[in-house]
Each structure stands twice: as C-alpha cells, then as structure tokens.
C-alpha atoms as a PDB file:
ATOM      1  CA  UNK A   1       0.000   0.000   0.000  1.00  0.00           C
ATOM      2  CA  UNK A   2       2.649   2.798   1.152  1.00  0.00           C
ATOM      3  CA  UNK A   3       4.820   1.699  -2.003  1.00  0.00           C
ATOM      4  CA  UNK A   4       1.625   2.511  -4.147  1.00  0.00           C
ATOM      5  CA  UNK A   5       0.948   5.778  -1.821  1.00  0.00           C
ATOM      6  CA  UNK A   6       4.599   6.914  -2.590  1.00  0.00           C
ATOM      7  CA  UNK A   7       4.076   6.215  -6.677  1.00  0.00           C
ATOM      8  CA  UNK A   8       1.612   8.543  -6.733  1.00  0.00           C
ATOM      9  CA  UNK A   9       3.014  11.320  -4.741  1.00  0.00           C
ATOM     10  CA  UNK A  10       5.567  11.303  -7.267  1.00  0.00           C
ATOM     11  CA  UNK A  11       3.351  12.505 -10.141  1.00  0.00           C
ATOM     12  CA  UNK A  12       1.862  15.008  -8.209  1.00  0.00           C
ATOM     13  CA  UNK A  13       3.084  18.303 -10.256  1.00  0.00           C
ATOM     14  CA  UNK A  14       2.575  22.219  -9.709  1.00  0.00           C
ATOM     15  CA  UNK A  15      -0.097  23.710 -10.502  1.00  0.00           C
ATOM     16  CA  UNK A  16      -0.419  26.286 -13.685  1.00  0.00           C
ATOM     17  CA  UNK A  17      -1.535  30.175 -12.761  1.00  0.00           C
ATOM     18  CA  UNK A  18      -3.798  29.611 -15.645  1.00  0.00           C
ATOM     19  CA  UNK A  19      -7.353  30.795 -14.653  1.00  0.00           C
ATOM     20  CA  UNK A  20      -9.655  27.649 -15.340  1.00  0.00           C
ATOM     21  CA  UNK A  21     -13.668  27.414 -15.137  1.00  0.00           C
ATOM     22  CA  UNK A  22     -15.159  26.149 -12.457  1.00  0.00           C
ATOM     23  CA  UNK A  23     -17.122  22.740 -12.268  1.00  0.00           C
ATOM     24  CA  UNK A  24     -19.275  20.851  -9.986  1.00  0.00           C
ATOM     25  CA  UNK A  25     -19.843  17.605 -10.274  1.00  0.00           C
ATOM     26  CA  UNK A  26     -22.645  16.143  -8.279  1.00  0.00           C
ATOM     27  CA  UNK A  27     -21.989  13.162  -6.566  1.00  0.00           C
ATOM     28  CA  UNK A  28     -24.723  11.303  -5.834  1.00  0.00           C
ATOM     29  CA  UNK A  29     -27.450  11.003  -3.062  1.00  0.00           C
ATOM     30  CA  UNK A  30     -27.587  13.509  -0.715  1.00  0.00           C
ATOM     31  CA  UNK A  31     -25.741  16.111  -2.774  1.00  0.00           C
ATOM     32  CA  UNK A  32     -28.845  17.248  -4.531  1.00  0.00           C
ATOM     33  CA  UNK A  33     -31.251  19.729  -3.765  1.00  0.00           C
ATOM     34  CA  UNK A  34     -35.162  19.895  -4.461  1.00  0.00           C
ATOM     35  CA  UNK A  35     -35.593  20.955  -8.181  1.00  0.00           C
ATOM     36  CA  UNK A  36     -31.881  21.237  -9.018  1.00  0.00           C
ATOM     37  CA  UNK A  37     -32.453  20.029 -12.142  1.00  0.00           C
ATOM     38  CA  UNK A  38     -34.783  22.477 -12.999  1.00  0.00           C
ATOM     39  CA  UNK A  39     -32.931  25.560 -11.424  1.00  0.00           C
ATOM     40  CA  UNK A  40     -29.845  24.235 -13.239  1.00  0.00           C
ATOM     41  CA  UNK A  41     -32.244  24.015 -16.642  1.00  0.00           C
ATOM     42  CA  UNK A  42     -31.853  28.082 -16.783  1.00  0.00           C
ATOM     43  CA  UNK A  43     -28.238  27.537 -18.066  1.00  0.00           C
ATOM     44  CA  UNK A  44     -28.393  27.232 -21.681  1.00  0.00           C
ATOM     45  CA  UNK A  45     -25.376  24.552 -21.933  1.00  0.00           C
ATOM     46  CA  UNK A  46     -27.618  22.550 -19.845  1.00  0.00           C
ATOM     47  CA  UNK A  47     -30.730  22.382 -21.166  1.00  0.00           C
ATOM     48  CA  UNK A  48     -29.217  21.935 -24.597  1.00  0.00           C
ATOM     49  CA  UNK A  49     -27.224  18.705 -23.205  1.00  0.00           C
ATOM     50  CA  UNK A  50     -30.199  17.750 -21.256  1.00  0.00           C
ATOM     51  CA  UNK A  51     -32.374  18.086 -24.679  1.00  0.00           C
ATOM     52  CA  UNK A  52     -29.848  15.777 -26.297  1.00  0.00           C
ATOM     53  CA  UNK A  53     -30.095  13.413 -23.386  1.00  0.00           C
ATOM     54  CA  UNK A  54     -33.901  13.843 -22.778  1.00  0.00           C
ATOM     55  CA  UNK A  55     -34.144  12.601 -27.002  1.00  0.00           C
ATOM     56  CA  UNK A  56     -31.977   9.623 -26.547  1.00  0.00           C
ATOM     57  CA  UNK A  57     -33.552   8.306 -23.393  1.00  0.00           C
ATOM     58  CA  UNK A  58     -37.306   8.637 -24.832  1.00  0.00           C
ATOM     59  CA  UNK A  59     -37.557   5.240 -26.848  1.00  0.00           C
ATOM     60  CA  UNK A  60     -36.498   3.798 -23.823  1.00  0.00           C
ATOM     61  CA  UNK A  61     -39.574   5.078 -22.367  1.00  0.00           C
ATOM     62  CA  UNK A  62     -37.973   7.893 -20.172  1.00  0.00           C
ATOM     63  CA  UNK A  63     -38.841  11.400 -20.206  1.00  0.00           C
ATOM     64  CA  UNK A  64     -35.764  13.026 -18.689  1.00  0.00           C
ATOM     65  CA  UNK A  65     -37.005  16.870 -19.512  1.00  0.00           C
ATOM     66  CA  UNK A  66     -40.513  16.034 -18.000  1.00  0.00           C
ATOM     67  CA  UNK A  67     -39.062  14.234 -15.106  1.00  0.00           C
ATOM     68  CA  UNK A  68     -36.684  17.384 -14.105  1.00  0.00           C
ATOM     69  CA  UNK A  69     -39.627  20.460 -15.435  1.00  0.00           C
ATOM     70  CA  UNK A  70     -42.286  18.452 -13.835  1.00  0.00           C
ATOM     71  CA  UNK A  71     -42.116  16.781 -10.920  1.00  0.00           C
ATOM     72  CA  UNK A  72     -43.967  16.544  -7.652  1.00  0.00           C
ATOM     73  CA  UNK A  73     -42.541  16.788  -4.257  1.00  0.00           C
ATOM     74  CA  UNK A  74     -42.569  12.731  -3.888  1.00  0.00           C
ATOM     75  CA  UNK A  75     -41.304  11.956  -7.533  1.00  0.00           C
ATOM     76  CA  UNK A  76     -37.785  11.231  -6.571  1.00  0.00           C
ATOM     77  CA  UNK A  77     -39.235   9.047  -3.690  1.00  0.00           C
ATOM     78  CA  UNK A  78     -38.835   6.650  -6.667  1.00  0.00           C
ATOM     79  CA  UNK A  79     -35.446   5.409  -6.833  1.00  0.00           C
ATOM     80  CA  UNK A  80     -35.265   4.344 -10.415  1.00  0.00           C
ATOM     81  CA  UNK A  81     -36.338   8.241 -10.959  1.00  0.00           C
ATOM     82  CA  UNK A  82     -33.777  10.013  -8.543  1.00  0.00           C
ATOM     83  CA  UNK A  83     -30.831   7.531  -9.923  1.00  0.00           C
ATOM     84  CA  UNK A  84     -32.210   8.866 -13.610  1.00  0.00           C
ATOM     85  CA  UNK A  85     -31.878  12.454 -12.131  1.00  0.00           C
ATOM     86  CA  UNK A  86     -28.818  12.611 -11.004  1.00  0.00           C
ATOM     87  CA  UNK A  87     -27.063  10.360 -13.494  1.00  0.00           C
ATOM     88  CA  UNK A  88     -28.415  12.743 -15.996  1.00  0.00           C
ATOM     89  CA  UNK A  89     -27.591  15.819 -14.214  1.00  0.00           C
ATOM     90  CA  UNK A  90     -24.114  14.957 -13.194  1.00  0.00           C
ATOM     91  CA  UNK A  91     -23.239  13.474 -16.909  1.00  0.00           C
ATOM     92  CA  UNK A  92     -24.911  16.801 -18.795  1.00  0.00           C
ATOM     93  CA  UNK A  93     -23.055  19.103 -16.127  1.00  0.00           C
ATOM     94  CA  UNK A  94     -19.710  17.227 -17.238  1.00  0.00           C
ATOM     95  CA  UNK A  95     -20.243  17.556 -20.972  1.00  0.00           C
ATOM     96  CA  UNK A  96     -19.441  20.903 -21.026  1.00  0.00           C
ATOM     97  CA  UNK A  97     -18.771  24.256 -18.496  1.00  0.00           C
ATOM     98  CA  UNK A  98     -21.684  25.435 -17.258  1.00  0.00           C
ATOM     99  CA  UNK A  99     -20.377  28.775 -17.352  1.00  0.00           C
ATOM    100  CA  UNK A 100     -17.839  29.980 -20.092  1.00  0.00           C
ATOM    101  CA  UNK A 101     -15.210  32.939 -18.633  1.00  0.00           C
END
C-alpha cells in the first residue's frame, strides 16, 4: 500500500496560474437539492445537453425533460427516478462548463 501511496506522490506536479472554469460535479445522493435540475435548466449549456439526453432516453420510455420540469414533491421518492436524475444531471453538467469565462 505505502509503495503505491509513494508512486503517486511522485506525479503530483505544480499547478499552472492559468485561470480555469469552475465545475461541480454532483456526486450522488444527498448532494442534490429539491428541483436542481430544474434551477440548473436556466443555463443554456444545460438544457441543450439535457435536450440531447432527454431525445436519446425517450424510446427507452424515459422522459428526462418532463421528469426534471415536472415533478412533484414525492417523484424522486422513486429510486429508479432520482438515480435517472442525477445520473443525468451529473453526466450533462460534465459535458461541457456550465459557465464559459
């Protein structure tokens, strides 16, 4: 284990000055807030991944826009719907930066 531990404290490198964008990547359950998904669907980057998504979930049978626009306050007492959430949410937030500098 240490030998492994001491491998990768060799790669560690400096840091550039370079100013990057910022991301968030959600993590799972209990990370999440009540209609994040829709608050987050204000960001245009978002919604447009989430569109993409949303069409190649439907023949599948899953409405991903509907399920983040619409839902009631026990919708994502469903697991099968919060682990569509925030898979969706934390793959369309990585596609791209949710806010360009």
């Amino acid at each position: 284990m240490w030998s492994n531990a001491c491998a990768l404290l060799c790669c560690v490198q400096k840091v550039s000055s370079e100013v990057r964008p910022v991301w968030f990547v959600f993590a799972g359950m209990g990370t999440q807030w009540p209609h994040m998904g829709r608050d987050l669907m204000t960001l245009d980057c978002f919604r447009e991944s989430i569109m993409q998504s949303d069409a190649l979930l439907r023949p599948y049978g899953v409405q991903l826009c509907d399920l983040l626009m619409d839902s009631k306050d026990d919708t994502f007492n469903d697991t099968v719907n919060s682990f569509i959430g925030i898979a969706a949410i934390q793959v369309d937030s990585s596609t791209q930066p949710l806010y360009k500098t």
